[in-house]
PDB file of N, CA and C in Angstrom:
ATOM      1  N   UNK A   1       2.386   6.596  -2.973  1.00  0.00           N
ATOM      2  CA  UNK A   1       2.239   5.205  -2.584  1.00  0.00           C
ATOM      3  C   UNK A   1       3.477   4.429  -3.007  1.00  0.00           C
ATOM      4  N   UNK A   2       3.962   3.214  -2.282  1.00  0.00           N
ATOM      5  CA  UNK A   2       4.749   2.531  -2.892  1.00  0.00           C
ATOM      6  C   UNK A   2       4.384   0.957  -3.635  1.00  0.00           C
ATOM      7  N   UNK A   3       5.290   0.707  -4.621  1.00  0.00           N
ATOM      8  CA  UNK A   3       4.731  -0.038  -5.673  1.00  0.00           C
ATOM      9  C   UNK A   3       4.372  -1.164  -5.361  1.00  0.00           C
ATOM     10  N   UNK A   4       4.795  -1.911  -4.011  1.00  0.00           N
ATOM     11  CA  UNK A   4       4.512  -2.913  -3.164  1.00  0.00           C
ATOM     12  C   UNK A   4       2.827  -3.068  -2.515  1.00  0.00           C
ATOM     13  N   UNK A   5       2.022  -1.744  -2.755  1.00  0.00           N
ATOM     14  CA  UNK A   5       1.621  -1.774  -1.832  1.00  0.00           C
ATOM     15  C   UNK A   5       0.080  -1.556  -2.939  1.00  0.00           C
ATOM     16  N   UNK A   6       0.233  -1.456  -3.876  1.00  0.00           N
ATOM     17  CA  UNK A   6      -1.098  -1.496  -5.604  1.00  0.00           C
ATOM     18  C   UNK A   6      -1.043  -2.880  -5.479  1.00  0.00           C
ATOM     19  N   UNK A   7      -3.019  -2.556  -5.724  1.00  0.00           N
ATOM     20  CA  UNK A   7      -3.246  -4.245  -6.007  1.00  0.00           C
ATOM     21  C   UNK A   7      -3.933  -4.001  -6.923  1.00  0.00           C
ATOM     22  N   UNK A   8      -4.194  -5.313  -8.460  1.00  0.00           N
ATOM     23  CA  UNK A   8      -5.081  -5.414  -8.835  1.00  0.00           C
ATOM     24  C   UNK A   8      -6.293  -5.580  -8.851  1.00  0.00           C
ATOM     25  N   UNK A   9      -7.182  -4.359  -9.287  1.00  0.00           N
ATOM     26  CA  UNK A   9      -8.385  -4.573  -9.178  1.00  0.00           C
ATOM     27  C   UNK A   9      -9.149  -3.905  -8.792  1.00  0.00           C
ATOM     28  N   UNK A  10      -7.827  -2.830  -7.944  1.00  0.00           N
ATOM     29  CA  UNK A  10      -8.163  -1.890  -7.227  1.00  0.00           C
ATOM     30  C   UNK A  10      -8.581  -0.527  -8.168  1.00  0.00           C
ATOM     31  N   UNK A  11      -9.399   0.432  -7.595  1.00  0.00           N
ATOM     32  CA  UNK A  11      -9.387   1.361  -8.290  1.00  0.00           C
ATOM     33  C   UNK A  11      -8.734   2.997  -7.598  1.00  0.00           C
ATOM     34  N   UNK A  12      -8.117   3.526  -8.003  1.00  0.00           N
ATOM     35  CA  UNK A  12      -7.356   4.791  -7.108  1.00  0.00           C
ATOM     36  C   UNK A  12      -7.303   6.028  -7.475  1.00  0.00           C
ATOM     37  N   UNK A  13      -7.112   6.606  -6.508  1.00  0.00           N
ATOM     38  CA  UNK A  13      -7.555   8.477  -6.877  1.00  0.00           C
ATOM     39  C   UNK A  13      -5.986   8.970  -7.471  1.00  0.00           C
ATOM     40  N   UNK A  14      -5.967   9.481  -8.446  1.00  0.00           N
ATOM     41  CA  UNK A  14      -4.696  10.433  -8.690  1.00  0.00           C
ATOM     42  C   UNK A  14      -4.432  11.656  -8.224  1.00  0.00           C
ATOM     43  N   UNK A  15      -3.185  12.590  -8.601  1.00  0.00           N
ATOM     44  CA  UNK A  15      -2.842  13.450  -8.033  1.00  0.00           C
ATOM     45  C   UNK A  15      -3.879  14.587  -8.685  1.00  0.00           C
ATOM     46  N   UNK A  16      -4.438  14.105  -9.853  1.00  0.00           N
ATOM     47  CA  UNK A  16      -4.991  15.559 -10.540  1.00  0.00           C
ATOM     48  C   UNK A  16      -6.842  14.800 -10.366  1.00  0.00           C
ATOM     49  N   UNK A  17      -6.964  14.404  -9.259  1.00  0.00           N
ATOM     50  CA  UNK A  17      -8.601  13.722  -8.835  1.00  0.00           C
ATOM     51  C   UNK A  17      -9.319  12.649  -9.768  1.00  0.00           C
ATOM     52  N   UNK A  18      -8.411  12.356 -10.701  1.00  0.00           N
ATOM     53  CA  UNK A  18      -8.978  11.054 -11.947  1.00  0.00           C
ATOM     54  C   UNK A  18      -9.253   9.730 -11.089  1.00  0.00           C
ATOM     55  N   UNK A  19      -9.742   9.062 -11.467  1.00  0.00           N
ATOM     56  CA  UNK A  19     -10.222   7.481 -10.852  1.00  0.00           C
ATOM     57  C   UNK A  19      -9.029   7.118 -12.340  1.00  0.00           C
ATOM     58  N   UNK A  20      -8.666   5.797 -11.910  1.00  0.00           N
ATOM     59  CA  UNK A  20      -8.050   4.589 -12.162  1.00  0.00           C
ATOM     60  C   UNK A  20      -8.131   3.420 -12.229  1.00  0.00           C
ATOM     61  N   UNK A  21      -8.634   2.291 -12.726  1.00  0.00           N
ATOM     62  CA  UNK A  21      -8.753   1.161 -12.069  1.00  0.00           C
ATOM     63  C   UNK A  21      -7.490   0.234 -12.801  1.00  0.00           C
ATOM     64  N   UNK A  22      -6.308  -0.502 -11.836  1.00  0.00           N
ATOM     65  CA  UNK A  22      -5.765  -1.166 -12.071  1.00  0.00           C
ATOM     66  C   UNK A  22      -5.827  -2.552 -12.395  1.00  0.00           C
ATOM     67  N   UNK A  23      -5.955  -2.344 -13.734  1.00  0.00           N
ATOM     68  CA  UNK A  23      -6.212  -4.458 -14.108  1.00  0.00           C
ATOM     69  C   UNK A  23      -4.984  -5.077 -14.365  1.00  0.00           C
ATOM     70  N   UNK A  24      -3.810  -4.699 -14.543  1.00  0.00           N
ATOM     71  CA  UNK A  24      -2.670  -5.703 -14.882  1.00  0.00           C
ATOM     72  C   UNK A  24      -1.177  -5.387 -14.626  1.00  0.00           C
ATOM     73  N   UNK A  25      -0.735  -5.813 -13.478  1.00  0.00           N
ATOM     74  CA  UNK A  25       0.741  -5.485 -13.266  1.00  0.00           C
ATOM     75  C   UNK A  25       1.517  -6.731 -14.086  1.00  0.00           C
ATOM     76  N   UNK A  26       2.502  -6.563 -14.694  1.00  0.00           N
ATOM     77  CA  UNK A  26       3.486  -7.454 -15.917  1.00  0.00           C
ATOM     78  C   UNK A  26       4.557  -6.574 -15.750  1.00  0.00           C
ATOM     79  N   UNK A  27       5.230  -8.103 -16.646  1.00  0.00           N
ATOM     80  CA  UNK A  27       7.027  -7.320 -16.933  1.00  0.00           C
ATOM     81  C   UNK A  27       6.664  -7.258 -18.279  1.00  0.00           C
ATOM     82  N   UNK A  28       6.827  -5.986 -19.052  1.00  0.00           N
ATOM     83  CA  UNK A  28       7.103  -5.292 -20.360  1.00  0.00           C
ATOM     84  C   UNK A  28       8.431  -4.926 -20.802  1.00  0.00           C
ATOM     85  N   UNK A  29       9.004  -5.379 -21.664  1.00  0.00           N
ATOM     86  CA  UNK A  29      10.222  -4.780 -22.048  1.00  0.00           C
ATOM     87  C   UNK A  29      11.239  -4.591 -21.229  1.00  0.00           C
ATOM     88  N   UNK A  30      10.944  -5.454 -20.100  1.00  0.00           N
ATOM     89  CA  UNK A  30      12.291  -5.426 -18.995  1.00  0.00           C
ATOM     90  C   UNK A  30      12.034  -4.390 -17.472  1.00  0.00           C
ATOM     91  N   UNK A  31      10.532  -4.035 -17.775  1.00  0.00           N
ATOM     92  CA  UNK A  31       9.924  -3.400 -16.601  1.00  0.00           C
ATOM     93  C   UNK A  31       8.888  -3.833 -16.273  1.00  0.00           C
ATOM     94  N   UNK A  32       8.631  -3.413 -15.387  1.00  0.00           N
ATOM     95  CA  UNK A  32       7.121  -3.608 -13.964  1.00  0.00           C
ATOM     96  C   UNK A  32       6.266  -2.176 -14.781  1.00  0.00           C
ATOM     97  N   UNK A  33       5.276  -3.157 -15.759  1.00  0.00           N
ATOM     98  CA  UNK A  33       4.266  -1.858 -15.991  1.00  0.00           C
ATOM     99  C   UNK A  33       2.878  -2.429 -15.584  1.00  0.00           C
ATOM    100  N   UNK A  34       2.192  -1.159 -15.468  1.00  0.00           N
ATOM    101  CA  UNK A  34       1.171  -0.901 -15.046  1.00  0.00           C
ATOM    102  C   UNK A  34      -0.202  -0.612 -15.803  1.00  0.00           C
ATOM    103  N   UNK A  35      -1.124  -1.457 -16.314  1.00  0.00           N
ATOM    104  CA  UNK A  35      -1.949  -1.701 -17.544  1.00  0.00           C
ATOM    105  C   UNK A  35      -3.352  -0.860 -16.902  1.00  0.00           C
ATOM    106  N   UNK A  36      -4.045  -0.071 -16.859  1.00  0.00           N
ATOM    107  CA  UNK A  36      -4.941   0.278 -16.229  1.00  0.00           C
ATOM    108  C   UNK A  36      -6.042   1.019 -16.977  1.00  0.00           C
ATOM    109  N   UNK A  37      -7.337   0.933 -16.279  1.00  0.00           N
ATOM    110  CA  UNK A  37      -8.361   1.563 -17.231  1.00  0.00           C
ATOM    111  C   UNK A  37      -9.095   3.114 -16.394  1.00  0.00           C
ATOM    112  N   UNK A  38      -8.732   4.260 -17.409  1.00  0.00           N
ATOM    113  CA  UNK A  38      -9.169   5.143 -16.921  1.00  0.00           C
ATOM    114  C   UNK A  38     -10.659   5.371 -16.504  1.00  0.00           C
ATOM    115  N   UNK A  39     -10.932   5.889 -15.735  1.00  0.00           N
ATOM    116  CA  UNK A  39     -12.392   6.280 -15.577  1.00  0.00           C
ATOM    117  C   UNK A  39     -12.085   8.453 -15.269  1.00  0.00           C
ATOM    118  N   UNK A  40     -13.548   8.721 -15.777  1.00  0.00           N
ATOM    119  CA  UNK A  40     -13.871   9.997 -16.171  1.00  0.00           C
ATOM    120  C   UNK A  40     -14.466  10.613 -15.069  1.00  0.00           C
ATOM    121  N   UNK A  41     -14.433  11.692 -15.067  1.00  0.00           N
ATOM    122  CA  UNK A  41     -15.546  12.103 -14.004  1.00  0.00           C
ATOM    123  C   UNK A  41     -17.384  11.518 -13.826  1.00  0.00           C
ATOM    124  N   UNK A  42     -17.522  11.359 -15.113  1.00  0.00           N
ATOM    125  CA  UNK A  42     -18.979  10.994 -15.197  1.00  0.00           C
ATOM    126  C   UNK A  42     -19.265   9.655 -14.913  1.00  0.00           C
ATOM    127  N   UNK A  43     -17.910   8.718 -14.984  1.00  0.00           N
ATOM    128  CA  UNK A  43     -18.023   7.598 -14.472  1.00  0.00           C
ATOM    129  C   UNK A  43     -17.591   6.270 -15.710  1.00  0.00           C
ATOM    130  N   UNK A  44     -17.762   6.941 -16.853  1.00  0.00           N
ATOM    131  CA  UNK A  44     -17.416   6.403 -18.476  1.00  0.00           C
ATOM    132  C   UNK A  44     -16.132   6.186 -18.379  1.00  0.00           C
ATOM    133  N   UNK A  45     -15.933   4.403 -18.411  1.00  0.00           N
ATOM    134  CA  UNK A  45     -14.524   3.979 -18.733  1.00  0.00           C
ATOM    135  C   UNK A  45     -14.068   3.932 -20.172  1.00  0.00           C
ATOM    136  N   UNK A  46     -12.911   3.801 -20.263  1.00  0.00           N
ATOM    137  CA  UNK A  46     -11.973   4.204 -21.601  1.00  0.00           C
ATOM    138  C   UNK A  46     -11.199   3.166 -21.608  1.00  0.00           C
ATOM    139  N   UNK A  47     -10.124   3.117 -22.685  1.00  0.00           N
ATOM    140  CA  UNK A  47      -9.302   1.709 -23.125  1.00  0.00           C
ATOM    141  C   UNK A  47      -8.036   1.591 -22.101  1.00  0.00           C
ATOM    142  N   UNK A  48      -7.887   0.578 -22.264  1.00  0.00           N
ATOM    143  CA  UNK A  48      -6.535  -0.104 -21.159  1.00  0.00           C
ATOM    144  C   UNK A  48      -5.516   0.321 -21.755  1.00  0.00           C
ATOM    145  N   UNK A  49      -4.411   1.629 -20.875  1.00  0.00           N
ATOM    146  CA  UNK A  49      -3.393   1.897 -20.957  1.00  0.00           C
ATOM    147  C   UNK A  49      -2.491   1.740 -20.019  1.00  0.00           C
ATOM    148  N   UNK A  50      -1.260   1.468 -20.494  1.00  0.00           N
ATOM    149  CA  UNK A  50      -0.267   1.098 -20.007  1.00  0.00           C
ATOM    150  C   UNK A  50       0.426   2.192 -19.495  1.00  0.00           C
ATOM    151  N   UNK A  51       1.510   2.163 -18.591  1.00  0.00           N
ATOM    152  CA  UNK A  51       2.398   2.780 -18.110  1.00  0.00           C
ATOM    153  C   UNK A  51       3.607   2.382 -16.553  1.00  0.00           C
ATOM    154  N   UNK A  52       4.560   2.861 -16.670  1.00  0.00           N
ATOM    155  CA  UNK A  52       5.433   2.123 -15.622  1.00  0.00           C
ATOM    156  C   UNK A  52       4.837   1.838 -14.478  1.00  0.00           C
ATOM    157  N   UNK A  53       5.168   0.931 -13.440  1.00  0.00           N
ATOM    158  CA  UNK A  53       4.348   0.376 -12.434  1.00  0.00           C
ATOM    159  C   UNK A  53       4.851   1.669 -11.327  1.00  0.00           C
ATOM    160  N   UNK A  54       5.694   2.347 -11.478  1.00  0.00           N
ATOM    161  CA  UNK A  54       6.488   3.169 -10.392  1.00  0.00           C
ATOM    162  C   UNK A  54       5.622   4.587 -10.174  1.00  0.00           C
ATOM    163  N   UNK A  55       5.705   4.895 -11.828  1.00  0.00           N
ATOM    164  CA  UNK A  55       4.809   6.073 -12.434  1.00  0.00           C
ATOM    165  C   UNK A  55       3.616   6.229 -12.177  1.00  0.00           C
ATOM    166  N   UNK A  56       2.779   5.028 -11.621  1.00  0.00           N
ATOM    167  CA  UNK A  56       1.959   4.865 -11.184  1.00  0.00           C
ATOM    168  C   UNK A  56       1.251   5.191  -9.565  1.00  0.00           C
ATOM    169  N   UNK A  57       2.571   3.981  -9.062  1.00  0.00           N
ATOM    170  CA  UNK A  57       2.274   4.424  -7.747  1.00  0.00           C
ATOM    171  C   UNK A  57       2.604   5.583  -7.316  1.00  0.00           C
ATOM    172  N   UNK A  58       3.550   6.439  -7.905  1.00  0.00           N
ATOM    173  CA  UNK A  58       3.670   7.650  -7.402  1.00  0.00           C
ATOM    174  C   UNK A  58       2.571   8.544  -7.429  1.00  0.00           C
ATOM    175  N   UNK A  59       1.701   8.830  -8.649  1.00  0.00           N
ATOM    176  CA  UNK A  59       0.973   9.365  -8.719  1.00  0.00           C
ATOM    177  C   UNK A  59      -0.306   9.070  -8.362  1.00  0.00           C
ATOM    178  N   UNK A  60      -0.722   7.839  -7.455  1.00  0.00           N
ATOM    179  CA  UNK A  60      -1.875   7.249  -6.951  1.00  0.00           C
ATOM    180  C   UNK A  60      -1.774   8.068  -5.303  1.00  0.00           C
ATOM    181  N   UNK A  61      -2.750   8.757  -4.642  1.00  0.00           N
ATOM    182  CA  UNK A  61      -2.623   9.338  -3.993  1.00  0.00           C
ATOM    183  C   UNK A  61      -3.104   7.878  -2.852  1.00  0.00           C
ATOM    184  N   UNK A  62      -4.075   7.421  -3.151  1.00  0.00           N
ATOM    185  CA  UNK A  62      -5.130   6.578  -2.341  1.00  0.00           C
ATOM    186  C   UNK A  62      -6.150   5.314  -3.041  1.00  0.00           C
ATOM    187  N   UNK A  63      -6.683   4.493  -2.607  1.00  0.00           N
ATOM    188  CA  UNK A  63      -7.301   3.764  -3.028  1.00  0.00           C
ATOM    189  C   UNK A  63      -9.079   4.649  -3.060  1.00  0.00           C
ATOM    190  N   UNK A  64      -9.603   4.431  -3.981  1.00  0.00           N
ATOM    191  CA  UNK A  64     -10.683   5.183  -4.192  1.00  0.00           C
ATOM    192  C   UNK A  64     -12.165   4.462  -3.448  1.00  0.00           C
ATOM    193  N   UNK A  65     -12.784   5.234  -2.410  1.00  0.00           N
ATOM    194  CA  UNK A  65     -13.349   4.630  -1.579  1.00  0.00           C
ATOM    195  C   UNK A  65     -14.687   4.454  -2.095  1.00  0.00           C
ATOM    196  N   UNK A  66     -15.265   4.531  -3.457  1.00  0.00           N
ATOM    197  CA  UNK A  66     -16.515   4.586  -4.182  1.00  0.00           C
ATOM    198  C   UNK A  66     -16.909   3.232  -4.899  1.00  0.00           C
TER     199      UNK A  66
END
């Protein structure tokens, strides 16, 4: 995906089948990162981690249709 094209709020499938849900695009330290809360297979969300906004969209295959 390209980085233009993630919205907040959204939630998205990764390359290795994880759910995602994106809560916060910001500038960090002089970059576009990407604040997001994992979800599990069972459906159990976990704490808000960060990572580059790029790193992201690359590895977001799709928006998660569930």
């Amino acid at each position: 995906m390209n980085v233009e094209t993630i919205k907040v709020g959204k939630t998205y499938v990764l390359k290795n089948g994880l759910l995602r849900r994106l809560e916060k695009l910001e500038i960090r330290e002089g970059t576009l990162s990407a604040g997001y809360t994992p979800i599990d297979r069972k459906g159990n969300e976990g704490q808000l981690k960060w990572s580059k906004a790029i790193t992201f969209a690359i590895t977001a295959l799709g928006e998660a249709k569930a």
